[in-house]
C-alpha atoms as a PDB file:
ATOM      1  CA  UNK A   1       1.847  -2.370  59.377  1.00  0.00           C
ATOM      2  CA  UNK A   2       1.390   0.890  57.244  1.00  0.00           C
ATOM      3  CA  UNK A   3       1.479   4.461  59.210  1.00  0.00           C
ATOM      4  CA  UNK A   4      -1.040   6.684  58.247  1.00  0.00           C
ATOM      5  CA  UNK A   5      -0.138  10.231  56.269  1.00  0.00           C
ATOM      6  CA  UNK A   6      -0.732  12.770  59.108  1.00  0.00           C
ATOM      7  CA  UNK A   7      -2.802  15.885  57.795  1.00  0.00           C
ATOM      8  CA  UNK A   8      -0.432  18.134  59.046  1.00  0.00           C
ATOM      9  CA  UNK A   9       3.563  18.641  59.295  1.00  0.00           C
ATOM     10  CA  UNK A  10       5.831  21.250  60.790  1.00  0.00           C
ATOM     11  CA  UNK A  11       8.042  23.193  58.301  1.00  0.00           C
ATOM     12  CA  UNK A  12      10.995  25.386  58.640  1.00  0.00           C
ATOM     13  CA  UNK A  13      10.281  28.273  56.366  1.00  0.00           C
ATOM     14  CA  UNK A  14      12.199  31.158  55.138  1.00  0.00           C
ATOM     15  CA  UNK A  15      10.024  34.104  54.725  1.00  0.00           C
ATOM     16  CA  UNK A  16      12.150  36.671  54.114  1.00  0.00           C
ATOM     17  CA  UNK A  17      16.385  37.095  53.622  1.00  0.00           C
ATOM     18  CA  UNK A  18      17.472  35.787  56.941  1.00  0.00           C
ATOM     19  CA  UNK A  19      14.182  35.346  58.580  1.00  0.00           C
ATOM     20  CA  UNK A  20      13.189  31.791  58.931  1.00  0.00           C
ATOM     21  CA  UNK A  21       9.473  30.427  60.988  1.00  0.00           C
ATOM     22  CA  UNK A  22       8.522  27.281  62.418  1.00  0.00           C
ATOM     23  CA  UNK A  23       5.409  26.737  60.606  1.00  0.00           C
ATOM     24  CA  UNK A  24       2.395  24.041  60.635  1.00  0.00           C
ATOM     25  CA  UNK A  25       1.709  23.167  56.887  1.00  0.00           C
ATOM     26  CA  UNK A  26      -0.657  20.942  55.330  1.00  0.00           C
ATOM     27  CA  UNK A  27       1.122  17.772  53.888  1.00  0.00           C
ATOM     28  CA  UNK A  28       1.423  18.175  50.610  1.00  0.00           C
ATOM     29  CA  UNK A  29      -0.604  15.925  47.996  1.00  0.00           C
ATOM     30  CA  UNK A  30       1.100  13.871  45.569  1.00  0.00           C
ATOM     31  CA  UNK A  31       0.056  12.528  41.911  1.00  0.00           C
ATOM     32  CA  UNK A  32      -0.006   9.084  40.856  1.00  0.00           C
ATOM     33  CA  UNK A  33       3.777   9.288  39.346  1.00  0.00           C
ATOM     34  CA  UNK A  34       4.964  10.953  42.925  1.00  0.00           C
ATOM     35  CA  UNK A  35       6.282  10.037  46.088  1.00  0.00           C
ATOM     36  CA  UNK A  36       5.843  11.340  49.660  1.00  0.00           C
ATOM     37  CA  UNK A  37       8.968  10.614  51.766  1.00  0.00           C
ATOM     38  CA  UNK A  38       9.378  11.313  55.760  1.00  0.00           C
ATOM     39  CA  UNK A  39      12.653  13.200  56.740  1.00  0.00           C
ATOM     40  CA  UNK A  40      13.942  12.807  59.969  1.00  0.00           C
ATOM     41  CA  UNK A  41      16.928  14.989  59.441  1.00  0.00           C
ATOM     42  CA  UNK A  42      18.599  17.266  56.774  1.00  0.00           C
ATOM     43  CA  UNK A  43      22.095  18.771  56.039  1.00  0.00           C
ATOM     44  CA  UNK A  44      23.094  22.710  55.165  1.00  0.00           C
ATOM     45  CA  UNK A  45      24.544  22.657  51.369  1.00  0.00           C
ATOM     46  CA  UNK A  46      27.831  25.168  50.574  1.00  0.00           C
ATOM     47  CA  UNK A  47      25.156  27.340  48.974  1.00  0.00           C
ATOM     48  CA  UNK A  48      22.253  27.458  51.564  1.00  0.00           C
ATOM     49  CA  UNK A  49      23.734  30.602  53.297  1.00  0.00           C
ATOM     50  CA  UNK A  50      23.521  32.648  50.148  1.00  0.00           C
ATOM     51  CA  UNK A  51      19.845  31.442  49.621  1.00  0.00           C
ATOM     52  CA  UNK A  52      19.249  32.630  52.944  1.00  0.00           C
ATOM     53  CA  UNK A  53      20.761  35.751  52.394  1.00  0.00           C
ATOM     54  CA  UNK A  54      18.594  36.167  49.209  1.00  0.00           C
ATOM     55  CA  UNK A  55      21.798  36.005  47.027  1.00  0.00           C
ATOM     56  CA  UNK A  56      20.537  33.579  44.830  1.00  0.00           C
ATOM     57  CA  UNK A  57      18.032  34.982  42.411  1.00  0.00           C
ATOM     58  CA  UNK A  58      15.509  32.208  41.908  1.00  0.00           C
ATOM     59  CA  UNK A  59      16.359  29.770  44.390  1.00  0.00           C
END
């Protein structure tokens, strides 16, 4: 039986260089040619620290 798409989801966001908030978000929308995927868990990459740190221009 299909789950429904909540409305909501909670999101770990970075909002400044070292600074990261627990946020409720909407769930984003997706187009025709997308998917929408749950997560249950996630893994740091060798780079993620220097994102963090706002060493990565762009990212």
């Amino acid at each position: 039986m299909p789950r429904s798409i909540p409305c909501k989801m909670r999101a770990l966001v970075l909002t400044s260089p070292d600074k990261f908030e627990i946020r409720t978000v909407p769930v984003p929308t997706v187009a025709a040619t997308e998917v929408l995927r749950r997560v249950h868990c996630v893994a740091i990459c060798g780079s993620d620290p220097e994102i963090v740190r706002g060493e990565l221009a762009g990212m």
